[in-house]
PDB file of N, CA and C in Angstrom:
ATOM      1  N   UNK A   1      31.465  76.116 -39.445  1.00  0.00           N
ATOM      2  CA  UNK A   1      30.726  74.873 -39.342  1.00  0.00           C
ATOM      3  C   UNK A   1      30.450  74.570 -37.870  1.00  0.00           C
ATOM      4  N   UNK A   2      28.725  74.329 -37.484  1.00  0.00           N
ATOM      5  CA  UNK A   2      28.997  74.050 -36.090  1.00  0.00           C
ATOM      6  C   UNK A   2      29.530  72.388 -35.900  1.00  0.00           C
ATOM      7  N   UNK A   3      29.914  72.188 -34.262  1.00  0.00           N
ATOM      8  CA  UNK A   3      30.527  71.511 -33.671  1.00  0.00           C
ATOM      9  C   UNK A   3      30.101  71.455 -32.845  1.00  0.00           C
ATOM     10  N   UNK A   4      30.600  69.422 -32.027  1.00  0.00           N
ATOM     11  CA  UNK A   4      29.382  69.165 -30.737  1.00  0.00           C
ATOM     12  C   UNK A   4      30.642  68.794 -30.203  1.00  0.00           C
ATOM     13  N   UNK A   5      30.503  69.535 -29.022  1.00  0.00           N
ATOM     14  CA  UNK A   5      31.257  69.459 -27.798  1.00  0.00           C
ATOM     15  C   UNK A   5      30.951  68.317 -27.107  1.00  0.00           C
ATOM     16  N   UNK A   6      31.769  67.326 -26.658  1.00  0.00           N
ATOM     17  CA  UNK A   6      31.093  65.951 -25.745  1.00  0.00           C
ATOM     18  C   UNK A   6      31.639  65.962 -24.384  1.00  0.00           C
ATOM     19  N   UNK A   7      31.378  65.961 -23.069  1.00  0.00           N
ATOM     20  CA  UNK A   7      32.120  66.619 -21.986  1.00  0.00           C
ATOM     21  C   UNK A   7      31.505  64.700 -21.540  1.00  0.00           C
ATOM     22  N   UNK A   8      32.647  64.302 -21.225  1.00  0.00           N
ATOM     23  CA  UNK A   8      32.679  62.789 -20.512  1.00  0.00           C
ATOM     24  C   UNK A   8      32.848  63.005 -18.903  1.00  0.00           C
ATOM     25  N   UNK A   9      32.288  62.390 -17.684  1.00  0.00           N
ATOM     26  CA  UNK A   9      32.611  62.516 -16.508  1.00  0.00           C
ATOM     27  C   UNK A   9      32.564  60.947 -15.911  1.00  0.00           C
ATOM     28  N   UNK A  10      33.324  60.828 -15.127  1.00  0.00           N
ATOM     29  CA  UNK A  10      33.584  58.710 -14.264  1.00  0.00           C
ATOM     30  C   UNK A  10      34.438  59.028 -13.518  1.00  0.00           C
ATOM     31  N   UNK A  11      34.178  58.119 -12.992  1.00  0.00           N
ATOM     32  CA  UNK A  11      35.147  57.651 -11.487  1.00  0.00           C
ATOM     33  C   UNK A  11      35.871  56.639 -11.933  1.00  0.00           C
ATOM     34  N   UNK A  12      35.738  56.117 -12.985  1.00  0.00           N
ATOM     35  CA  UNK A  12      36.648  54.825 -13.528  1.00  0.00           C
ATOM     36  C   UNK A  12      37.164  55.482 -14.575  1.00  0.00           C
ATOM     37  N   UNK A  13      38.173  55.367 -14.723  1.00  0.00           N
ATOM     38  CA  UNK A  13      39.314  56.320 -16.038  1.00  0.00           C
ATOM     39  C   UNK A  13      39.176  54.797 -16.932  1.00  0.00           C
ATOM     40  N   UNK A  14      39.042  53.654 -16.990  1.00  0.00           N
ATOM     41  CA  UNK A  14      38.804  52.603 -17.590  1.00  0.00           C
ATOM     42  C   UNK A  14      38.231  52.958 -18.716  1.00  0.00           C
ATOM     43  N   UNK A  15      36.780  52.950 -18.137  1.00  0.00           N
ATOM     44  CA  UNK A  15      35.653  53.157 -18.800  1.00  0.00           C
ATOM     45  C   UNK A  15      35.645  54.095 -19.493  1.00  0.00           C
ATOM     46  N   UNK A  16      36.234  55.315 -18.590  1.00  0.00           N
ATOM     47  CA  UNK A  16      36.067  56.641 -19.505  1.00  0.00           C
ATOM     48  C   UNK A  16      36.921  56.869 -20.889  1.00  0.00           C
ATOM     49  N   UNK A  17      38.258  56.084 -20.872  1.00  0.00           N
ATOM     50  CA  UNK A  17      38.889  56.207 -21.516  1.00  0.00           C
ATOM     51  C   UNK A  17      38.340  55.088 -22.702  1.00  0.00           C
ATOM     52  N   UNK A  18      38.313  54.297 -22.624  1.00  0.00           N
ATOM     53  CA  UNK A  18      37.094  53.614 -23.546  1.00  0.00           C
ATOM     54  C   UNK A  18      35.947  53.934 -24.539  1.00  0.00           C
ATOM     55  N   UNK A  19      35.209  54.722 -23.636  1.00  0.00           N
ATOM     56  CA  UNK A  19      34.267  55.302 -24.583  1.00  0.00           C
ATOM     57  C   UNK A  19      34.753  56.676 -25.374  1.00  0.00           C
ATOM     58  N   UNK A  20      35.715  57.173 -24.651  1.00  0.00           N
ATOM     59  CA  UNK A  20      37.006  58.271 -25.515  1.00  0.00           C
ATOM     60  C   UNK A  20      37.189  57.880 -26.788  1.00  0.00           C
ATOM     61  N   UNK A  21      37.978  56.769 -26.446  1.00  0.00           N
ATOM     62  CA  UNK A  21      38.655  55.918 -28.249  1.00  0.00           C
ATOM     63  C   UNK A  21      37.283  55.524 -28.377  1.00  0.00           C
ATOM     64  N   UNK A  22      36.201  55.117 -28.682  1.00  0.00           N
ATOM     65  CA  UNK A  22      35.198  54.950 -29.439  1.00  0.00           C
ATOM     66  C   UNK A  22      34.372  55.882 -29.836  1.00  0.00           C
ATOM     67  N   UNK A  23      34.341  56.697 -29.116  1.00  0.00           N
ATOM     68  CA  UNK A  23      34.130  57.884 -30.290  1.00  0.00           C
ATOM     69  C   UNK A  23      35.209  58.694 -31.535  1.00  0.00           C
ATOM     70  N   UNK A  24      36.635  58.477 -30.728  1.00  0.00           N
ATOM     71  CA  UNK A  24      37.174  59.044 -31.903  1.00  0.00           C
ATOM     72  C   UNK A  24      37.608  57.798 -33.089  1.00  0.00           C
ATOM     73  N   UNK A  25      37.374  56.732 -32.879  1.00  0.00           N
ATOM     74  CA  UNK A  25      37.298  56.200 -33.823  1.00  0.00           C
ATOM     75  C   UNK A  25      36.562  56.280 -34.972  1.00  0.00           C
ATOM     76  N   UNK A  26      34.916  56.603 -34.438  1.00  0.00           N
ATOM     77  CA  UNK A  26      33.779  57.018 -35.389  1.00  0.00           C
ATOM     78  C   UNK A  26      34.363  57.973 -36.074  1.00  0.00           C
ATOM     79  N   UNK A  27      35.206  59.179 -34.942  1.00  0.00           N
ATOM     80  CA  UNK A  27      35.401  60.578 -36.393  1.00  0.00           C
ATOM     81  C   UNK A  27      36.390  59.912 -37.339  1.00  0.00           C
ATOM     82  N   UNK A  28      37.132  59.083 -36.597  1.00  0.00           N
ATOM     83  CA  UNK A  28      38.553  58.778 -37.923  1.00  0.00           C
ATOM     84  C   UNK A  28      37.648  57.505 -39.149  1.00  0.00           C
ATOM     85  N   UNK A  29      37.089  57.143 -38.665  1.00  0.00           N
ATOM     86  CA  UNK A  29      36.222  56.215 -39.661  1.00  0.00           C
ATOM     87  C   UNK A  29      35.152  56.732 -40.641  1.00  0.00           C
ATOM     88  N   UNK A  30      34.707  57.787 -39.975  1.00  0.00           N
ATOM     89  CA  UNK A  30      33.978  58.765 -41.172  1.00  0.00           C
ATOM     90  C   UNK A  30      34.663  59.589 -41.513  1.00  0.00           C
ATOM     91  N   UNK A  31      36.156  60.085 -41.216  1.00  0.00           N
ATOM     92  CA  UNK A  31      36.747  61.155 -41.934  1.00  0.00           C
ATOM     93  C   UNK A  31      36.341  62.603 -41.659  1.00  0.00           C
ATOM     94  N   UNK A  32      35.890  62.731 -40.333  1.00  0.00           N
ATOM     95  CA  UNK A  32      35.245  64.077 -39.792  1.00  0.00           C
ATOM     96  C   UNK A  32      36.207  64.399 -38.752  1.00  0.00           C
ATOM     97  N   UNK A  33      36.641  65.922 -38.847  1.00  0.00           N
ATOM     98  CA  UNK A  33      37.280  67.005 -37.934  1.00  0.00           C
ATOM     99  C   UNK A  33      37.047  66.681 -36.364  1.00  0.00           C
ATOM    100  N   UNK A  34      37.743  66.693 -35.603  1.00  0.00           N
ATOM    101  CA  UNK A  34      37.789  66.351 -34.245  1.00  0.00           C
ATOM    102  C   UNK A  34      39.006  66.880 -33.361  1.00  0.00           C
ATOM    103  N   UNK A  35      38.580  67.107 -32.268  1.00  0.00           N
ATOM    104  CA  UNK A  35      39.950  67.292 -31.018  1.00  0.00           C
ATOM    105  C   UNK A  35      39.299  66.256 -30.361  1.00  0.00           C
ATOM    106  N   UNK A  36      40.706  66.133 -29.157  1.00  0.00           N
ATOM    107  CA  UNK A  36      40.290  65.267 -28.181  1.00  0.00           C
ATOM    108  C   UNK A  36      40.605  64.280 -28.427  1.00  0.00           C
ATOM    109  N   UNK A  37      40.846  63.534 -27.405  1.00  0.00           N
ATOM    110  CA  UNK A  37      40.209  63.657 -25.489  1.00  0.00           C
ATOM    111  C   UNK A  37      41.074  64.948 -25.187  1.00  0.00           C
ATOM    112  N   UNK A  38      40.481  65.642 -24.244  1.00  0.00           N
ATOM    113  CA  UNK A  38      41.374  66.605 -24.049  1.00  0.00           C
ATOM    114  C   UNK A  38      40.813  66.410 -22.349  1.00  0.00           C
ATOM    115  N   UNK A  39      42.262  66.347 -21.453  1.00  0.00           N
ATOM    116  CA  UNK A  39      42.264  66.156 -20.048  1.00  0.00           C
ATOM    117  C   UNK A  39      41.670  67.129 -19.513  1.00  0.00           C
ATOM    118  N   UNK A  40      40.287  67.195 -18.839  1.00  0.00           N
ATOM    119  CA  UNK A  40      39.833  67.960 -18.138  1.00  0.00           C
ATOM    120  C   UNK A  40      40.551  68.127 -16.558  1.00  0.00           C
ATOM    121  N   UNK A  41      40.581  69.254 -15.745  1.00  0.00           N
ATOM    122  CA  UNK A  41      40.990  68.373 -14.418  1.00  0.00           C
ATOM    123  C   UNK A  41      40.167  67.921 -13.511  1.00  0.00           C
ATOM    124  N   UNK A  42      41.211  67.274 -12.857  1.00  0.00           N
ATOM    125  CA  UNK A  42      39.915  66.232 -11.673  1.00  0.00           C
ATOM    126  C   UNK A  42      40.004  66.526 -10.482  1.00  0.00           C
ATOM    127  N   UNK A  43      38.229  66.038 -10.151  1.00  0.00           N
ATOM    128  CA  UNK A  43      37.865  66.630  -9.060  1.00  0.00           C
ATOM    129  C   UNK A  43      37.961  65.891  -8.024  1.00  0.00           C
ATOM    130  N   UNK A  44      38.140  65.986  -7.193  1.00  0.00           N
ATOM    131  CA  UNK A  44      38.718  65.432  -5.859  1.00  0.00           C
ATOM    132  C   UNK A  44      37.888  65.368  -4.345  1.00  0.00           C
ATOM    133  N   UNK A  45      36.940  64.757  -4.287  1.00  0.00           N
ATOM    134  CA  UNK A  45      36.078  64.261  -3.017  1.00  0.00           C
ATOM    135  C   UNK A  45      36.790  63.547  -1.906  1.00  0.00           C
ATOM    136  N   UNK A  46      37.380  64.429  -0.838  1.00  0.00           N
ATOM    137  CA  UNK A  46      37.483  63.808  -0.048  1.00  0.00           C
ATOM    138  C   UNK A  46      36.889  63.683   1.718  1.00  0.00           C
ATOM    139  N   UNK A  47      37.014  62.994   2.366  1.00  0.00           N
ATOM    140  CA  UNK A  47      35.914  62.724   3.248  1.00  0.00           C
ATOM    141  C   UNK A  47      37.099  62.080   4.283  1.00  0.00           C
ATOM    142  N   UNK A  48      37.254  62.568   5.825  1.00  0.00           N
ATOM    143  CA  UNK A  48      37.406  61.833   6.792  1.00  0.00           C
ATOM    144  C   UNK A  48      36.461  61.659   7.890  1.00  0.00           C
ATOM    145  N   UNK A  49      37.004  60.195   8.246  1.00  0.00           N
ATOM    146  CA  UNK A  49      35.977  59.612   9.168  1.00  0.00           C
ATOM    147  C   UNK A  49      36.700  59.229  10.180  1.00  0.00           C
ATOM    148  N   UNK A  50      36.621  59.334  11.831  1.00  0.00           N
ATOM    149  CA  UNK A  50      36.924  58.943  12.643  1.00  0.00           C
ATOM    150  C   UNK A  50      36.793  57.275  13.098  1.00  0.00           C
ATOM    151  N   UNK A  51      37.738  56.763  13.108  1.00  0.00           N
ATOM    152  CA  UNK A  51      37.619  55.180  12.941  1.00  0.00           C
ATOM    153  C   UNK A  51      37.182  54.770  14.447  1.00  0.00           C
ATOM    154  N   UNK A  52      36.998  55.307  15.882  1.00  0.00           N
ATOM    155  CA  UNK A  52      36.486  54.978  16.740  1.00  0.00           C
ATOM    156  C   UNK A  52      35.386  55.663  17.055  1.00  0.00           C
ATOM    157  N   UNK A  53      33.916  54.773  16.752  1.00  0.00           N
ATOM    158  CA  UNK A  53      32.534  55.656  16.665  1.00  0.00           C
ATOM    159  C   UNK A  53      32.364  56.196  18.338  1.00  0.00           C
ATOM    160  N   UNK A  54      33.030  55.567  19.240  1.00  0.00           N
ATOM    161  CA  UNK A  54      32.537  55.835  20.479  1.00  0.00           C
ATOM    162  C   UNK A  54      33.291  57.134  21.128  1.00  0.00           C
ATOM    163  N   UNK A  55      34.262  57.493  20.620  1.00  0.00           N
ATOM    164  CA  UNK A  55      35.022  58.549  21.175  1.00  0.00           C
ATOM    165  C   UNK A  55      35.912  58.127  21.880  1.00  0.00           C
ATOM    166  N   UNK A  56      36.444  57.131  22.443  1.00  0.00           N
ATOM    167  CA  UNK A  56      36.893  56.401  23.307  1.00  0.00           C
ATOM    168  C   UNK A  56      38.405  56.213  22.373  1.00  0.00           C
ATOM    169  N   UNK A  57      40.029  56.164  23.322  1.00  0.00           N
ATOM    170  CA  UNK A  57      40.909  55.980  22.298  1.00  0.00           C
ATOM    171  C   UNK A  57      41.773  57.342  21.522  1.00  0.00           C
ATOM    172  N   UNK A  58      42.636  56.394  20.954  1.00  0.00           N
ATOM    173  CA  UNK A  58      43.419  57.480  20.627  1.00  0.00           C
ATOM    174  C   UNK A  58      42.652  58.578  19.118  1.00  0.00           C
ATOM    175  N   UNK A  59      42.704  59.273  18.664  1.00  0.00           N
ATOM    176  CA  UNK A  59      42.077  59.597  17.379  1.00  0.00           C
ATOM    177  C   UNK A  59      42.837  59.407  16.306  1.00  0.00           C
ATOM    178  N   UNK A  60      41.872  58.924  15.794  1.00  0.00           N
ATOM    179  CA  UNK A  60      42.700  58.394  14.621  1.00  0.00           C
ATOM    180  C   UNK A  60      41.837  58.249  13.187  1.00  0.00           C
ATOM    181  N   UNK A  61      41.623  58.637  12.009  1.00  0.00           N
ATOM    182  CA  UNK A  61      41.083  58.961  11.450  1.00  0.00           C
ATOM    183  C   UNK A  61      41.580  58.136  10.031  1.00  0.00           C
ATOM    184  N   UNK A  62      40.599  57.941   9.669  1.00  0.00           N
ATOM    185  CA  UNK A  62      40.467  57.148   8.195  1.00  0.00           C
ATOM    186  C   UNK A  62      40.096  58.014   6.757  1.00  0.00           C
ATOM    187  N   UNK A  63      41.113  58.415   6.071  1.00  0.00           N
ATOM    188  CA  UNK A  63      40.614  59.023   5.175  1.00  0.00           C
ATOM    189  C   UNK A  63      39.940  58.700   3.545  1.00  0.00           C
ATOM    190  N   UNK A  64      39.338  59.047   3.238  1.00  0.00           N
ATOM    191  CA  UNK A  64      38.410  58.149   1.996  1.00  0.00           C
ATOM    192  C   UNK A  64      38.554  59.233   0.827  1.00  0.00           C
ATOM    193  N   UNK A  65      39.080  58.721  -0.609  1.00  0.00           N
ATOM    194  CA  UNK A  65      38.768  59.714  -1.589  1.00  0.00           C
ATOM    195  C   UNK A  65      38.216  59.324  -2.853  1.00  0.00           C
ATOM    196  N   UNK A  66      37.480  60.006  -3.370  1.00  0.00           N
ATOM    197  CA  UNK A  66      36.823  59.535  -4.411  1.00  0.00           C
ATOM    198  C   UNK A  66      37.043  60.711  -6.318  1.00  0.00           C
ATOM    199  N   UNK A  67      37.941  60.068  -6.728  1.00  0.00           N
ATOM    200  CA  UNK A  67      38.516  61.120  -8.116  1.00  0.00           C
ATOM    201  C   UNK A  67      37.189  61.001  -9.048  1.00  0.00           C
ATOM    202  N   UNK A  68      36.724  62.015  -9.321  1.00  0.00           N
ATOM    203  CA  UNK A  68      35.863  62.446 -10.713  1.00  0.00           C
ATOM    204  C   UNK A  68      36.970  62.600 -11.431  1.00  0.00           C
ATOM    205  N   UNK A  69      37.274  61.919 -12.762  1.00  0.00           N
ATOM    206  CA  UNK A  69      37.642  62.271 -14.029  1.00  0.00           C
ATOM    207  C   UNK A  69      37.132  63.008 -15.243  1.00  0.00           C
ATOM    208  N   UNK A  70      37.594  64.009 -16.169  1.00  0.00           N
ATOM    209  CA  UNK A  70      36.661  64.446 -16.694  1.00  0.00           C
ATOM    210  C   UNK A  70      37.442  64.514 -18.138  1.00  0.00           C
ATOM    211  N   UNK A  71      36.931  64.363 -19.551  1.00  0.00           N
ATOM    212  CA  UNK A  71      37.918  64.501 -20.429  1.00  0.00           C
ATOM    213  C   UNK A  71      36.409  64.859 -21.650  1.00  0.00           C
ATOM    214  N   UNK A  72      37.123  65.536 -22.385  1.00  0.00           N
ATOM    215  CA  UNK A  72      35.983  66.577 -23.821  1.00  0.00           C
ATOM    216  C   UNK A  72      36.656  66.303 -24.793  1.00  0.00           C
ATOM    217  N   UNK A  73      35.754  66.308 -25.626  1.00  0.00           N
ATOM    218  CA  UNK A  73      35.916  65.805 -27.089  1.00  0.00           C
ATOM    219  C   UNK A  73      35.065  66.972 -28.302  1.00  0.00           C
ATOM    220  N   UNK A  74      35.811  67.566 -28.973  1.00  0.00           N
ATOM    221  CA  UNK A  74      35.185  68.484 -30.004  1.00  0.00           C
ATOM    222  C   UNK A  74      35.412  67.817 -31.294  1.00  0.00           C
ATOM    223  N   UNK A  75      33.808  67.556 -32.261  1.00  0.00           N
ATOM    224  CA  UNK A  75      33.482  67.185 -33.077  1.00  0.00           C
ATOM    225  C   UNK A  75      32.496  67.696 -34.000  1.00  0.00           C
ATOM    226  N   UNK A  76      32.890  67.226 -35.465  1.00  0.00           N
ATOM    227  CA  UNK A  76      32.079  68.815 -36.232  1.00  0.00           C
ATOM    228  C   UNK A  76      30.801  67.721 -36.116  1.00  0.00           C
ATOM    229  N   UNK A  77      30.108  68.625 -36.309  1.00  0.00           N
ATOM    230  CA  UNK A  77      28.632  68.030 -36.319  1.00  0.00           C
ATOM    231  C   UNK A  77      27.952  67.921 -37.552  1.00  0.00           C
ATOM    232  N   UNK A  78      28.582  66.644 -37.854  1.00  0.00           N
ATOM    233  CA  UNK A  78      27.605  65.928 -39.246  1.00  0.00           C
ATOM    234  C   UNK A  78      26.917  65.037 -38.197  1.00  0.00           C
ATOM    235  N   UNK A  79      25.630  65.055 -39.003  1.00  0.00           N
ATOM    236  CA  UNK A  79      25.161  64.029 -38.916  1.00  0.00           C
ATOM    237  C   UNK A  79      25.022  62.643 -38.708  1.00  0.00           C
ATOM    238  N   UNK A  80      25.837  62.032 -39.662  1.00  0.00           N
ATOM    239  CA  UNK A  80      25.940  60.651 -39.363  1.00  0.00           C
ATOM    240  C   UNK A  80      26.904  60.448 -38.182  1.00  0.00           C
ATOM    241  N   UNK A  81      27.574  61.282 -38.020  1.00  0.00           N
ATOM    242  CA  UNK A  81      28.793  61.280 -36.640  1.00  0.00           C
ATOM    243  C   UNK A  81      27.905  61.131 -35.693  1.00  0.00           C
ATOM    244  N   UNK A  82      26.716  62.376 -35.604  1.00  0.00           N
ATOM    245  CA  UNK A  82      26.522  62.659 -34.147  1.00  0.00           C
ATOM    246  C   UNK A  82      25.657  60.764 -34.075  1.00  0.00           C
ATOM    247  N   UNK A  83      24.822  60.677 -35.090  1.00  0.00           N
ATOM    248  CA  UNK A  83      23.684  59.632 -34.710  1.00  0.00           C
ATOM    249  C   UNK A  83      24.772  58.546 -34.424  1.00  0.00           C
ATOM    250  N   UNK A  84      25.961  58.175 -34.994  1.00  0.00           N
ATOM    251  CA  UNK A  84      26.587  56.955 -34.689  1.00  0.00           C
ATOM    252  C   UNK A  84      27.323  56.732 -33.185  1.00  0.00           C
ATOM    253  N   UNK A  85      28.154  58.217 -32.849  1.00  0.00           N
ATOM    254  CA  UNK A  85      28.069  58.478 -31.166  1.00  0.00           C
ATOM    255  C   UNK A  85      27.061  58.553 -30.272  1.00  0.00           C
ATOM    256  N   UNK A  86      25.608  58.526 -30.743  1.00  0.00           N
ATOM    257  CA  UNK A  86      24.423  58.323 -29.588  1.00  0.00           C
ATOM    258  C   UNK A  86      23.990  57.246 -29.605  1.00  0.00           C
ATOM    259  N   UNK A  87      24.806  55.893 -30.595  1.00  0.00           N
ATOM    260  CA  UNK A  87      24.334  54.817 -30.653  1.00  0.00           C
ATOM    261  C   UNK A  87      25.834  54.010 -29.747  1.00  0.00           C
ATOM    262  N   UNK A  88      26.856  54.855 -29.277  1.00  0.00           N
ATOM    263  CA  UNK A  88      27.598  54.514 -28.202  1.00  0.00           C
ATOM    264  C   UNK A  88      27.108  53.738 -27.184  1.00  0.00           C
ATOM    265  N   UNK A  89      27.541  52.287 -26.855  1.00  0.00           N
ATOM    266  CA  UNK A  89      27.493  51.962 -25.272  1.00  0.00           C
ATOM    267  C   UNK A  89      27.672  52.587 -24.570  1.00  0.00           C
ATOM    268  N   UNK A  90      27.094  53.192 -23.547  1.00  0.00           N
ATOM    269  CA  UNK A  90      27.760  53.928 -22.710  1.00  0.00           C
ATOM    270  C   UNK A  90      27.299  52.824 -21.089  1.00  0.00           C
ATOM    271  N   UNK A  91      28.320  52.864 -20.345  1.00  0.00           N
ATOM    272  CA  UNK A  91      28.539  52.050 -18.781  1.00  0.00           C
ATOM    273  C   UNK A  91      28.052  52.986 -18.002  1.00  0.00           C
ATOM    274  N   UNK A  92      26.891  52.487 -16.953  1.00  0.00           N
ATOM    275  CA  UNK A  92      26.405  53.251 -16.057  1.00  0.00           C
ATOM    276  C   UNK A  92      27.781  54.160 -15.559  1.00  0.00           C
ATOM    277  N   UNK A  93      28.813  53.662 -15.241  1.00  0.00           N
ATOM    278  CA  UNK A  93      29.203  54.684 -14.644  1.00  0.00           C
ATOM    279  C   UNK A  93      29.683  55.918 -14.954  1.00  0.00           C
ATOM    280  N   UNK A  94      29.442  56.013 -16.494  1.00  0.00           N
ATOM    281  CA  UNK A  94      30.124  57.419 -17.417  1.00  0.00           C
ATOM    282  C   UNK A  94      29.026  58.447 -17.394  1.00  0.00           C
ATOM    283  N   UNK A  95      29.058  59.773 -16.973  1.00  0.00           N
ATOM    284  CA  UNK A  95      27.487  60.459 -17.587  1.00  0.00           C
ATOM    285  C   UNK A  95      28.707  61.024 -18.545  1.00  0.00           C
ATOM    286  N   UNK A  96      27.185  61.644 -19.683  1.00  0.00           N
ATOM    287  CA  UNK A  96      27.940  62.253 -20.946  1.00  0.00           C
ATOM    288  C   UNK A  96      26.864  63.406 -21.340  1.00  0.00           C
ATOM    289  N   UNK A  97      27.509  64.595 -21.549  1.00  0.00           N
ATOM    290  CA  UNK A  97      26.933  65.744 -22.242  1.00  0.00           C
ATOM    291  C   UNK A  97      27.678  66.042 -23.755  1.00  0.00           C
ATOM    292  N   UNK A  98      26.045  66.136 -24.666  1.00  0.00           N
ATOM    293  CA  UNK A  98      26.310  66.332 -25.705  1.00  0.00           C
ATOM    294  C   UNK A  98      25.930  68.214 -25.922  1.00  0.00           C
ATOM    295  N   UNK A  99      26.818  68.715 -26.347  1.00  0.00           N
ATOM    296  CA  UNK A  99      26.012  70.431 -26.997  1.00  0.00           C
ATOM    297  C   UNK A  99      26.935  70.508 -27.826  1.00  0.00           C
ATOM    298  N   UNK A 100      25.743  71.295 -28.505  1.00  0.00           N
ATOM    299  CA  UNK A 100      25.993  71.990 -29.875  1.00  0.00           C
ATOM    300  C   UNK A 100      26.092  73.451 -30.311  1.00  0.00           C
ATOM    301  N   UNK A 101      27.294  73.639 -30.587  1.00  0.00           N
ATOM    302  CA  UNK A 101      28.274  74.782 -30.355  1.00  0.00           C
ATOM    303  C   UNK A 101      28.488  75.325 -32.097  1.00  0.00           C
ATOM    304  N   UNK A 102      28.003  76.486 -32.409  1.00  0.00           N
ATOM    305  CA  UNK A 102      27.866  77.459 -33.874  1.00  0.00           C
ATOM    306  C   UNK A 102      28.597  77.761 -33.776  1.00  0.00           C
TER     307      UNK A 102
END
């Protein structure tokens, strides 16, 4: 039976985890086959910046990081599943890939 892979990505684990349990609620509410959330790992942006723009001073540096979270969800692909997960809220800050996997 094919199955739709859902690959979730955010910088807010909030959110992400949110729209997680609302989709697997849909599978447990229609009674359809599912994994997931399953912890992707995270990606890790980090960036230093020198906190005196003039050069002048001791050095000293400010470091900034920014976590991508990532977590997948495998779901058989009925129909009414997939249309009721594309009728998901989704929060600007989540992107989401749907594919469909034979």
């Amino acid at each position: 039976m094919p199955k739709a892979r859902i690959k979730l990505y955010s910088t807010e684990l909030t959110k992400l985890n949110t729209v997680c349990s609302q989709i697997t609620d849909i599978a447990d509410k229609l009674k359809v086959k599912y994994s997931g959330p399953i912890n992707l790992p995270t990606k890790f942006l980090k960036v230093a910046t020198r906190r005196s723009p003039d050069g002048e001073g001791s050095e000293t540096y400010e470091r900034w990081e920014m976590r991508i979270h990532k977590r997948m969800v495998d779901i058989a692909a009925d129909e009414r599943a997939l249309h009721m997960v594309m009728r998901v809220p989704i929060p600007p800050d989540v992107n989401i890939e749907i594919q469909v996997i034979e």
